[in-house]
C-alpha atoms as a PDB file:
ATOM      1  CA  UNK A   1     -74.546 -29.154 -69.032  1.00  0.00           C
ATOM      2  CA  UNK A   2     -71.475 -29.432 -67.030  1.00  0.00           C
ATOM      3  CA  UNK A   3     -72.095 -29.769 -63.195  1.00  0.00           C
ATOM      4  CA  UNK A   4     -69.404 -27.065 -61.949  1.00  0.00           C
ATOM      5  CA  UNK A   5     -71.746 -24.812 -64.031  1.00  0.00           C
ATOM      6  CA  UNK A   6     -75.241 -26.328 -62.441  1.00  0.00           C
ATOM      7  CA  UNK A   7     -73.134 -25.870 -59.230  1.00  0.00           C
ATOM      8  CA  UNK A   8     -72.286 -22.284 -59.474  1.00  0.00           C
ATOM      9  CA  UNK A   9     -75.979 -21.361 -60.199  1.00  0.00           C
ATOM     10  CA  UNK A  10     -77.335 -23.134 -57.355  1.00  0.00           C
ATOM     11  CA  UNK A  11     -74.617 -21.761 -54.723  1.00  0.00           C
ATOM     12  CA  UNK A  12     -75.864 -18.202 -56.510  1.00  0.00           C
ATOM     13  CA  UNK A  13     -79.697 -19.223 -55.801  1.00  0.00           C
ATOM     14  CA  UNK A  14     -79.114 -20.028 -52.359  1.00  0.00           C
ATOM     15  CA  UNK A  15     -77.008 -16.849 -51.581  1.00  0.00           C
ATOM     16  CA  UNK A  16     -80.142 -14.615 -53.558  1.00  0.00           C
ATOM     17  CA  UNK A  17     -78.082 -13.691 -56.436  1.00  0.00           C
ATOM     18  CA  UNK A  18     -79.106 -13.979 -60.145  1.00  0.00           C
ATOM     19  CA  UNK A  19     -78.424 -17.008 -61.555  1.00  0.00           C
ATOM     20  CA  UNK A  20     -75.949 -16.948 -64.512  1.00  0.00           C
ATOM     21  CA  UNK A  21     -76.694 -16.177 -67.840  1.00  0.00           C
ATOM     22  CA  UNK A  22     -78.617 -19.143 -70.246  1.00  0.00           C
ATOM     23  CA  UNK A  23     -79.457 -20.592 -66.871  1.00  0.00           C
ATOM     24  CA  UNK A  24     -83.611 -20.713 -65.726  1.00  0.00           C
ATOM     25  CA  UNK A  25     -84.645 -22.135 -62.444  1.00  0.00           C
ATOM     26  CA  UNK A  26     -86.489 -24.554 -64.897  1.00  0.00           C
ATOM     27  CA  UNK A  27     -83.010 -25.859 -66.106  1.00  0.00           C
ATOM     28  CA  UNK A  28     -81.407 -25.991 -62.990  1.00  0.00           C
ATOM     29  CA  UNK A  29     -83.785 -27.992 -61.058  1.00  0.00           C
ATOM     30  CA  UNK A  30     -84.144 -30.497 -64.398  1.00  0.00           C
ATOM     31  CA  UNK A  31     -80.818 -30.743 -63.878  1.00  0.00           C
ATOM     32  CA  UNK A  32     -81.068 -31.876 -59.805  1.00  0.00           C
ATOM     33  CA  UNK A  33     -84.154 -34.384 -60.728  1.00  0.00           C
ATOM     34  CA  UNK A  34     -81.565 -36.320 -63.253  1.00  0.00           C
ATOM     35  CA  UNK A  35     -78.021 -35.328 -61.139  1.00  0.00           C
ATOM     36  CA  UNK A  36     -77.620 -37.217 -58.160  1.00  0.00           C
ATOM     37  CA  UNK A  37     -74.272 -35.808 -57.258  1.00  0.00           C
ATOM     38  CA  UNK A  38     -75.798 -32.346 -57.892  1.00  0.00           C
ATOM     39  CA  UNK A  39     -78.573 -33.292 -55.262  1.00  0.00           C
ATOM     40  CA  UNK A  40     -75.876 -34.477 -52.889  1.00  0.00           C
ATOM     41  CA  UNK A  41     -73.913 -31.340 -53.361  1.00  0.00           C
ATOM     42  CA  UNK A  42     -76.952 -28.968 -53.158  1.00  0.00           C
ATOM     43  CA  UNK A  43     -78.371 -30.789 -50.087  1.00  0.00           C
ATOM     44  CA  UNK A  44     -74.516 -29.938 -48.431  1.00  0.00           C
ATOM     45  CA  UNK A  45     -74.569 -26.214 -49.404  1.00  0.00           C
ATOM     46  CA  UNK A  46     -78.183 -26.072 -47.799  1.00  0.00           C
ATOM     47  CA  UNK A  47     -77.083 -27.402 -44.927  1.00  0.00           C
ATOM     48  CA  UNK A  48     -74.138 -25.117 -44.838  1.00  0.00           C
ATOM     49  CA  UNK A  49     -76.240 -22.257 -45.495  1.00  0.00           C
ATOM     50  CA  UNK A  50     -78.515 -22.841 -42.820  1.00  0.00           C
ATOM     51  CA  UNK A  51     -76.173 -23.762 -39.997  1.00  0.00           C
ATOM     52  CA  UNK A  52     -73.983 -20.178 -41.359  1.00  0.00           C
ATOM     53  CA  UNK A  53     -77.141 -18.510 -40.930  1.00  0.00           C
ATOM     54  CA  UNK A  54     -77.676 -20.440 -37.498  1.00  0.00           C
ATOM     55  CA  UNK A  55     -74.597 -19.387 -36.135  1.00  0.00           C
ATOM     56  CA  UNK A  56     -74.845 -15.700 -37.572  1.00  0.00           C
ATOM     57  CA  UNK A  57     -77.494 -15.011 -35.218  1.00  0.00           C
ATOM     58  CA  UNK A  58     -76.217 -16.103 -32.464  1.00  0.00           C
ATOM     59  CA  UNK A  59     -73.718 -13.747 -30.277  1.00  0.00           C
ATOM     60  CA  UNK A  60     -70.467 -13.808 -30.263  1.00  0.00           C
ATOM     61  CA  UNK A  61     -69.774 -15.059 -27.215  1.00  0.00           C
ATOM     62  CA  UNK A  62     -71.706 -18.431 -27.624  1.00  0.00           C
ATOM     63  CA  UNK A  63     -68.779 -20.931 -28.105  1.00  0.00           C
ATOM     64  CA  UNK A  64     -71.166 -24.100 -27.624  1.00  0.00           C
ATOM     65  CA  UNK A  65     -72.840 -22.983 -30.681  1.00  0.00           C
ATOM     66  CA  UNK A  66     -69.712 -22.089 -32.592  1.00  0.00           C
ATOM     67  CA  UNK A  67     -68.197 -25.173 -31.420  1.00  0.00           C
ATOM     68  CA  UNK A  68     -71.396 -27.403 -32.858  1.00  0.00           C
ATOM     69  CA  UNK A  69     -71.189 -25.712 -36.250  1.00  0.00           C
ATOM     70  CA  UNK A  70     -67.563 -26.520 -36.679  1.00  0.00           C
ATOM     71  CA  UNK A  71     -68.210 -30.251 -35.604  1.00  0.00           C
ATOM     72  CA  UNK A  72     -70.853 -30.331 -38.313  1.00  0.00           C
ATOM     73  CA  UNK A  73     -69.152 -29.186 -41.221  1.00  0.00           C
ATOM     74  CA  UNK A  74     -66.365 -31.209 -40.358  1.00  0.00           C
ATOM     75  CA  UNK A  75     -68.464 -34.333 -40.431  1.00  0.00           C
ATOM     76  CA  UNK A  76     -70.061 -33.090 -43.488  1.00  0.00           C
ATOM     77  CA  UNK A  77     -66.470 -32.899 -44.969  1.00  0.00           C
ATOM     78  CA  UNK A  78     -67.175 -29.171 -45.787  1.00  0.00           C
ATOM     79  CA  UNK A  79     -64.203 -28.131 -43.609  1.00  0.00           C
ATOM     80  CA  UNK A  80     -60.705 -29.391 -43.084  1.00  0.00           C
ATOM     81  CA  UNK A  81     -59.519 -30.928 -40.213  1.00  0.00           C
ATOM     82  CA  UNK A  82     -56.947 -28.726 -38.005  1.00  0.00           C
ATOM     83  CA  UNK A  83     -54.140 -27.781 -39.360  1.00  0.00           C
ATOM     84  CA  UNK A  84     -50.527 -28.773 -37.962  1.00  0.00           C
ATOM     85  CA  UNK A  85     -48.166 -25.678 -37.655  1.00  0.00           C
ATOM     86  CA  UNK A  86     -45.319 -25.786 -40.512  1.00  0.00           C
ATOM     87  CA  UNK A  87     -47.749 -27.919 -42.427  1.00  0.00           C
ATOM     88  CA  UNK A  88     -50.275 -25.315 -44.428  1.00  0.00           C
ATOM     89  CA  UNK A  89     -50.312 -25.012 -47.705  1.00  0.00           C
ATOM     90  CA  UNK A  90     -47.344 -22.910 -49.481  1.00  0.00           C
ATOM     91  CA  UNK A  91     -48.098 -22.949 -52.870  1.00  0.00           C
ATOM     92  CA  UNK A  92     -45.076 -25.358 -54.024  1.00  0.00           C
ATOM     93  CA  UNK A  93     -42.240 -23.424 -51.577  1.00  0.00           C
ATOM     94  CA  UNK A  94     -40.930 -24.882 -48.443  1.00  0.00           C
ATOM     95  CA  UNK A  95     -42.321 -22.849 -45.358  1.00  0.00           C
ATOM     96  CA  UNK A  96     -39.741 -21.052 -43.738  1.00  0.00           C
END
């Protein structure tokens, strides 16, 4: 089973949502005991999950908090570093 497959069930387990079809819970987590880069992957996504859901209830107006999520997904490598101005991403064309 290809692991962008076993990868887009498990980001659909972890968000509640059924899991695709030919795909059992059985299957999947077969799949993690014998897929160590699936592990690695699903322990990230967990760990994204829960510090989302972290930050979600807290208000608004808590930078410290929003300021400690961003510093973890950016040592997770979940998140990009800051962008430069003139430097995102234009599809191929020159910005401008």
């Amino acid at each position: 089973m290809l692991c962008s497959r076993i990868r887009t069930a498990l980001s659909a387990r972890l968000d509640g949502e059924e899991l695709p079809p030919g795909l059992t819970a059985r299957r999947l987590d077969g799949h993690l005991t014998g897929c160590p880069d699936c592990r690695r992957w699903h322990a990230q996504a967990q760990a994204l999950t829960a510090g989302l859901d972290r930050a979600a209830a807290h208000p608004e107006d808590d930078r410290a908090a929003a300021d400690a999520l961003l510093a973890r997904l950016r040592s997770a490598s979940v998140l990009p570093g800051p962008v430069s101005p003139g430097t995102a991403d234009t599809g191929g064309k020159r910005a401008g």
